[in-house]
Protein backbone atom coordinates (compact mmCIF):
# COMPACT_ATOMS: atom_id res chain seq x y z
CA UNK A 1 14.19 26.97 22.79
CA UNK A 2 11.36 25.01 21.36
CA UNK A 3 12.30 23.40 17.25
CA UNK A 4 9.70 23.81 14.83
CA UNK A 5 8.36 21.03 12.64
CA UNK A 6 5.41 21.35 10.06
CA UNK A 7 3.81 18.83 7.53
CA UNK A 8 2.75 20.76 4.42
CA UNK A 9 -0.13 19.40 2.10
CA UNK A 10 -3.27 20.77 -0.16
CA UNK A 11 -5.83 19.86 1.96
CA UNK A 12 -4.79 19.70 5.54
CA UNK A 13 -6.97 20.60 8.16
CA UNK A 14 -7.69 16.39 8.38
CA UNK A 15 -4.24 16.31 8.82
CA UNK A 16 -3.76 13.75 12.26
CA UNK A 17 0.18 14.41 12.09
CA UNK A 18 0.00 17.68 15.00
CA UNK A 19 -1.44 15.39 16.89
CA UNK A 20 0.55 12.08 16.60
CA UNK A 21 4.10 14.58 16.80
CA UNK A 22 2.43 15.80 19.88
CA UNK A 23 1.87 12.82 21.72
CA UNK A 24 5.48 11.22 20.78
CA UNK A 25 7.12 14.68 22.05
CA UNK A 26 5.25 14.42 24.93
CA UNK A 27 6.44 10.77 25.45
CA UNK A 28 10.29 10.93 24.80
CA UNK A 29 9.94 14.43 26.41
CA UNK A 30 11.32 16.34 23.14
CA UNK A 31 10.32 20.37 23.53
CA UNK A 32 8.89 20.94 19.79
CA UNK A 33 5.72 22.38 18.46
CA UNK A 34 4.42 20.69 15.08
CA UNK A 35 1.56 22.60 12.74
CA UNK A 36 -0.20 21.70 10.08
CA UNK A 37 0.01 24.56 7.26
CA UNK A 38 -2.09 24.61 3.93
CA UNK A 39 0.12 24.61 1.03
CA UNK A 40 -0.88 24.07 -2.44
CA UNK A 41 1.96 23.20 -4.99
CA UNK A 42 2.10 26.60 -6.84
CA UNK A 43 3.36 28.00 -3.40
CA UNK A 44 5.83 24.95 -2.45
CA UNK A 45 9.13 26.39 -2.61
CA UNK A 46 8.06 29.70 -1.17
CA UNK A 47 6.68 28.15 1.93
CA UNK A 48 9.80 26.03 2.39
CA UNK A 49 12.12 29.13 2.08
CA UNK A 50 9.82 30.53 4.98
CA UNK A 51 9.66 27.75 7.43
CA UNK A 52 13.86 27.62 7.07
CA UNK A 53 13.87 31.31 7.40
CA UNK A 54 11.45 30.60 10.86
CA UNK A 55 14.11 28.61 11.83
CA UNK A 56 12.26 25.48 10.96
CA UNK A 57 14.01 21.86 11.36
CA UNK A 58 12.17 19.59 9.91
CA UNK A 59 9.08 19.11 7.39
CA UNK A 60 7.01 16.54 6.34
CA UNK A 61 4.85 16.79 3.25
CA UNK A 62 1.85 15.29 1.55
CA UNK A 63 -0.76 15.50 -1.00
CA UNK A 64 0.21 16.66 -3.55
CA UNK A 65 3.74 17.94 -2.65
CA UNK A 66 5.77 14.96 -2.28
CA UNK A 67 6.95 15.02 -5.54
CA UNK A 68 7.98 18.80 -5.59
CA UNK A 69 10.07 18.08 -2.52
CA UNK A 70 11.77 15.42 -4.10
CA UNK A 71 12.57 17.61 -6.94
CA UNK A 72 13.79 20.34 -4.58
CA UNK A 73 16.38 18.28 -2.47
CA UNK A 74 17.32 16.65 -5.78
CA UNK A 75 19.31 19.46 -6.39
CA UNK A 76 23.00 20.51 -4.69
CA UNK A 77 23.23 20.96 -1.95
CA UNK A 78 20.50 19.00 -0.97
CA UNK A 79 20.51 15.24 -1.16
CA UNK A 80 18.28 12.18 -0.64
CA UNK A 81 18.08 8.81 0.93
CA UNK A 82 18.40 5.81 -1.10
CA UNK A 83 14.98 4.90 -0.61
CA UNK A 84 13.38 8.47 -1.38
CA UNK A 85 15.75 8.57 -4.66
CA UNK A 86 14.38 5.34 -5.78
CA UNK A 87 10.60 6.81 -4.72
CA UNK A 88 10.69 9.85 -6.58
CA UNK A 89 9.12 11.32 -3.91
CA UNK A 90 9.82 12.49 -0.11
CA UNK A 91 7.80 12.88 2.84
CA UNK A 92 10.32 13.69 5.07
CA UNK A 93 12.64 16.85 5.20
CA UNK A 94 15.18 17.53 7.62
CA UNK A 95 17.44 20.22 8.15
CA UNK A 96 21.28 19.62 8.84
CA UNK A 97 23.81 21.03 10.03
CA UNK A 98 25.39 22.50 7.14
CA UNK A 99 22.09 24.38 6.81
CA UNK A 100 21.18 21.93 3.51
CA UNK A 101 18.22 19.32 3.53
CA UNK A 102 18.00 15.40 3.45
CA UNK A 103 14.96 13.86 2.09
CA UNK A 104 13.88 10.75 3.22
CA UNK A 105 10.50 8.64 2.78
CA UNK A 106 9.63 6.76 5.47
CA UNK A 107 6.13 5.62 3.79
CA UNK A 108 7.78 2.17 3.41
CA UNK A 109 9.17 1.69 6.55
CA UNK A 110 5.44 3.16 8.47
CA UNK A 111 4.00 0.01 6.20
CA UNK A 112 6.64 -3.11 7.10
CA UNK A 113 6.60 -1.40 10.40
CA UNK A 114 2.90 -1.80 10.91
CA UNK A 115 2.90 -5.27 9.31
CA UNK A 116 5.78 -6.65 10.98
CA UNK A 117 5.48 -5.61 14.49
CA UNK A 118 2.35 -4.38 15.21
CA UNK A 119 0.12 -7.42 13.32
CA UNK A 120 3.07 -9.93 12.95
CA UNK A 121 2.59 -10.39 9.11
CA UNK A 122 5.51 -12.30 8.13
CA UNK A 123 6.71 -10.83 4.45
CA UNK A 124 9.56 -13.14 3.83
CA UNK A 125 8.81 -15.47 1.44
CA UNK A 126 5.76 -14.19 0.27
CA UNK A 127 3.93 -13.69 -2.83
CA UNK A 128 2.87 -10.00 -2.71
CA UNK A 129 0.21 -7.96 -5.08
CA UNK A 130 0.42 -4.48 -4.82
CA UNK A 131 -3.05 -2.24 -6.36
CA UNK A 132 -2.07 0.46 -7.93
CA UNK A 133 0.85 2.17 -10.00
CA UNK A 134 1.19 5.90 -8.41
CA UNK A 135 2.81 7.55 -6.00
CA UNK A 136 1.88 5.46 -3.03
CA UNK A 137 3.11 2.21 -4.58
CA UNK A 138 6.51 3.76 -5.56
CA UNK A 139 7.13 4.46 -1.48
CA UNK A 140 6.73 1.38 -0.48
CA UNK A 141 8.43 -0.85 -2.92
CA UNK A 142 12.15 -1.15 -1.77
CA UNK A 143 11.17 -1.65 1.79
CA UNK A 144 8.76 -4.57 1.10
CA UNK A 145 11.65 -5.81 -1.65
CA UNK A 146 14.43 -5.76 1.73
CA UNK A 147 11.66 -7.80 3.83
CA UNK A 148 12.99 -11.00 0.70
CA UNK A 149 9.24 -11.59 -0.25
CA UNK A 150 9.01 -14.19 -3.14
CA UNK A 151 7.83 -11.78 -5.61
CA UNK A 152 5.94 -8.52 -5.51
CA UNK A 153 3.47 -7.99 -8.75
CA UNK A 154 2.29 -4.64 -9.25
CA UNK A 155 -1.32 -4.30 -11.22
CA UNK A 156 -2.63 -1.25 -12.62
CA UNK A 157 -5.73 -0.65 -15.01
CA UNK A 158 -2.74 1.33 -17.48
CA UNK A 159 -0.24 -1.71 -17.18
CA UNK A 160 2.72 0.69 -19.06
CA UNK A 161 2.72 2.40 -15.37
CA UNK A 162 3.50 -0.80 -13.70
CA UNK A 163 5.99 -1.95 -16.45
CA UNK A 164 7.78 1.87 -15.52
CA UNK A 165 7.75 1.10 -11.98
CA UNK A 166 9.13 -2.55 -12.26
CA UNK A 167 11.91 -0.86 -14.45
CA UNK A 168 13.08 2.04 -12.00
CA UNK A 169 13.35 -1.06 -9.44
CA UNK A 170 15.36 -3.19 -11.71
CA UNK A 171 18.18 -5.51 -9.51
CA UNK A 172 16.88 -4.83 -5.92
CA UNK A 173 14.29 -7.79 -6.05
CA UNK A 174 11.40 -10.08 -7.92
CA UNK A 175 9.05 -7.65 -9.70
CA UNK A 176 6.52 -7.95 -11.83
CA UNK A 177 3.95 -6.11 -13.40
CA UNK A 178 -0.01 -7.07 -14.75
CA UNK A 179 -3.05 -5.84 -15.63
CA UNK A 180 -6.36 -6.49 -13.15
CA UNK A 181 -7.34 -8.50 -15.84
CA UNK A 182 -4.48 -10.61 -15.30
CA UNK A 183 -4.63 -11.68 -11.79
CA UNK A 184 -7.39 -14.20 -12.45
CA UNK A 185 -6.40 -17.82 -11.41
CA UNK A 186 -3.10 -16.49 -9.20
CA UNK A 187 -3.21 -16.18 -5.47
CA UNK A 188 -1.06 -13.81 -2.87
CA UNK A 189 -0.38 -13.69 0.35
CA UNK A 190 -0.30 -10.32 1.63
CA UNK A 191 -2.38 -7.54 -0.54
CA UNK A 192 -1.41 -3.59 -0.67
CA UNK A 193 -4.11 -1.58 -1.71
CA UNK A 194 -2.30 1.67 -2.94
CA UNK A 195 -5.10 2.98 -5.37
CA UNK A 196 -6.96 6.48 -4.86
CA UNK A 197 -10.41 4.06 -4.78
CA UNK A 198 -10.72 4.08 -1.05
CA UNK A 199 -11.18 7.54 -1.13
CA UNK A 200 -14.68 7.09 -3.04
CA UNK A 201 -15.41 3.88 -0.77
CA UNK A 202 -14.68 2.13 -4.31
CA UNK A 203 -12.88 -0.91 -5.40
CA UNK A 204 -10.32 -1.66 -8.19
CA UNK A 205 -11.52 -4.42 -10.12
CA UNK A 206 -10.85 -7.91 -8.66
CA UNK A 207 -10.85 -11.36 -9.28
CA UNK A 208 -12.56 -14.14 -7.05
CA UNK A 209 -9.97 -16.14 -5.17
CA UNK A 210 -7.29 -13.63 -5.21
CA UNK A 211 -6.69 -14.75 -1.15
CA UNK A 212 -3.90 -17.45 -0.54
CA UNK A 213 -4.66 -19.60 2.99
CA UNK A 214 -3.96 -17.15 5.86
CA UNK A 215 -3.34 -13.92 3.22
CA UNK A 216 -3.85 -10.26 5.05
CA UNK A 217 -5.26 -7.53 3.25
CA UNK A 218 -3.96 -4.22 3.78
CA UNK A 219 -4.98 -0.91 2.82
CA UNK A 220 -2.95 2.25 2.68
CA UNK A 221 -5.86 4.58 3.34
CA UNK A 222 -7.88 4.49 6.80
CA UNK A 223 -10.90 6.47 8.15
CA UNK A 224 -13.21 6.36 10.72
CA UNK A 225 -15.26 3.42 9.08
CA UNK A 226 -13.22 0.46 7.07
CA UNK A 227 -12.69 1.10 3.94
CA UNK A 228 -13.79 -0.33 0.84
CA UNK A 229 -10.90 -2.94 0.62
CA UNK A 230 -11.17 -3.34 4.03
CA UNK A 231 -14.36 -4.65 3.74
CA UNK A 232 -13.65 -6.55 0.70
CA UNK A 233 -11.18 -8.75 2.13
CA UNK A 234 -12.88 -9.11 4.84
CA UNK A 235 -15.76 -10.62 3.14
CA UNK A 236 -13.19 -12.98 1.12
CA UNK A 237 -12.65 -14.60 4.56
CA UNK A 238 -9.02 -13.14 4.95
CA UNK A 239 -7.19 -14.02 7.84
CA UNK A 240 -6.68 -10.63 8.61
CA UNK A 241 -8.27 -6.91 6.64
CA UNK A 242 -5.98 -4.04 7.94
CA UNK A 243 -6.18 -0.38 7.11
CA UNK A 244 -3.67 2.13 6.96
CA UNK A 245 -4.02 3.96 10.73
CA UNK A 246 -0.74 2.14 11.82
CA UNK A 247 1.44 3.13 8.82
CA UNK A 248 0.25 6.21 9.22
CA UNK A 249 1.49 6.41 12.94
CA UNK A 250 4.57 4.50 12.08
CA UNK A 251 5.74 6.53 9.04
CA UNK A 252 5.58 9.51 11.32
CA UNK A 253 7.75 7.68 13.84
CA UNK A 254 10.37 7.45 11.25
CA UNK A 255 10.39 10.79 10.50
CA UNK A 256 10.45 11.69 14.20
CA UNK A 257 13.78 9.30 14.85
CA UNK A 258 15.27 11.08 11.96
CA UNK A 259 15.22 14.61 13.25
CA UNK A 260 14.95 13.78 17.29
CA UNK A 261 17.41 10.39 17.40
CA UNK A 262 14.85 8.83 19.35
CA UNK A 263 11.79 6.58 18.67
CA UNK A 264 8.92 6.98 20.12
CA UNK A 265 6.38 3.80 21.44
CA UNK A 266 3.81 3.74 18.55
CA UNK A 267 1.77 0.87 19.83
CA UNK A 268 0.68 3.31 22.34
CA UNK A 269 -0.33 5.90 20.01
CA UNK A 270 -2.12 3.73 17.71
CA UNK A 271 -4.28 2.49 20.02
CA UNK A 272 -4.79 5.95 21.22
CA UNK A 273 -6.16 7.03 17.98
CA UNK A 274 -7.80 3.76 16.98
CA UNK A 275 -9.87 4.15 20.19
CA UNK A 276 -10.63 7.38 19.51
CA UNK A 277 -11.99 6.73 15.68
CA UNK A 278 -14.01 3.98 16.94
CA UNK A 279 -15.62 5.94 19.26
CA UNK A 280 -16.87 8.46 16.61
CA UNK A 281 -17.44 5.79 14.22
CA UNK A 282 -20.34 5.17 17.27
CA UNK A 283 -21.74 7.96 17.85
């Protein structure tokens, strides 16, 4: 019998996550289907009860859901990963055999994943600045914080965010938090864009000389044509400008090890997909 597996999210139809569950079924021969399913947040629990009912085993969610469904498997008998708890927020639902839910996010783990193996971005030792104060910075913290990077500081335009978020993370590592205004005359090595500005092709307000020697730019967001930041960094001669396509992929290859107990070859589907955006970026 084939197991069903759905990402949620408010809007979806962009949604490459069919796909990419599609291609690593195909490759570790797992018989699932996938869908994407509209779901706006006033209608969260209802659809969850649903898919279950469906016989649904697994679920990932996105904008703007995450948080719901880390609020929903908050709650007995439900319970969460370390890293999720710590995130506030899960991608990643997945049914066990009691018939109660574990939330995970693998956000984190898609990012060092992508850095790590895929581009060989060394994170130990590091001086890391993180853009942004929301959602997508929260997922990735404690990963980056178990690569032992020599500090991580978070900068937001409303610096009380990143003060809250260097808080919750208290004891598991070097944090700090700034303002943009307060990055001028310090230098990282690796930079996360987390900030919504890619999604406007805009940029959060940055210093000159922000890039350490060698120092890789990385934004969380991708599309068809580099982003903003992408662009940015490369322009600020950094050694390498990365965008978010391979955390994508790898996030979802997390989530597929959790409810299949096997991982699927990513590299493959990355370039699959990175082929394929190029092309239309072409045309």
């Amino acid at each position: 019998m084939t197991d069903l597996y759905a990402v949620f999210g408010d809007p979806i139809n962009h949604s490459k996550s069919p796909r990419i569950h599609a291609l690593f079924a195909e490759q570790t021969r797992q018989d699932l289907h996938y869908r994407a399913q509209r779901v706006p947040a006033e209608d969260f629990n209802q659809a969850l009860r649903a898919f279950l009912a469906e016989g649904g085993k697994g679920l990932n969610c996105t904008v703007p859901l995450k948080e719901l469904a880390w609020q929903t498997v908050s709650q007995a008998p439900h319970r969460l990963s370390e890293r999720a708890r710590l995130a506030k927020a899960v991608n990643t639902l997945a049914l066990q055999p009691d018939g109660s839910l574990l939330g995970d996010n693998t956000d984190g783990m898609g990012l060092v994943n992508d850095l790590l193996r895929n581009h060989r971005v060394n994170l130990t030792g590091k001086r890391i600045l993180i853009l942004g104060a929301g959602g997508a910075s929260r997922g990735v913290i404690l990963p980056l914080l178990d690569c032992k990077p020599d500090s991580i500081v978070i900068a937001n335009r409303t610096v009380s965010k990143a003060e809250a978020l260097v808080a919750d993370f208290a004891g598991h590592g070097k944090l700090q938090a700034s303002g943009f205004d307060s990055l001028s005359g310090q230098q990282f090595d690796v930079l996360l864009n987390a900030t919504s500005a890619s999604l406007s092709d805009q940029l959060p307000p940055l210093p000159a000389k922000l890039l350490a020697d060698n120092a890789c730019c990385y934004d969380l967001a991708y599309g068809n044509q580099p982003t903003a930041f992408v662009r940015w960094g490369r322009e600020n001669a950094a050694a390498q400008s990365l965008d978010g396509l391979g955390m994508l992929v790898e996030q979802a290859a997390e989530a597929f090890a959790l409810w299949r107990g096997v991982r699927p070859d990513t590299q493959a589907v990355i370039a699959l997909l990175d082929g394929e955006r190029q092309l239309s970026a072409a045309q």
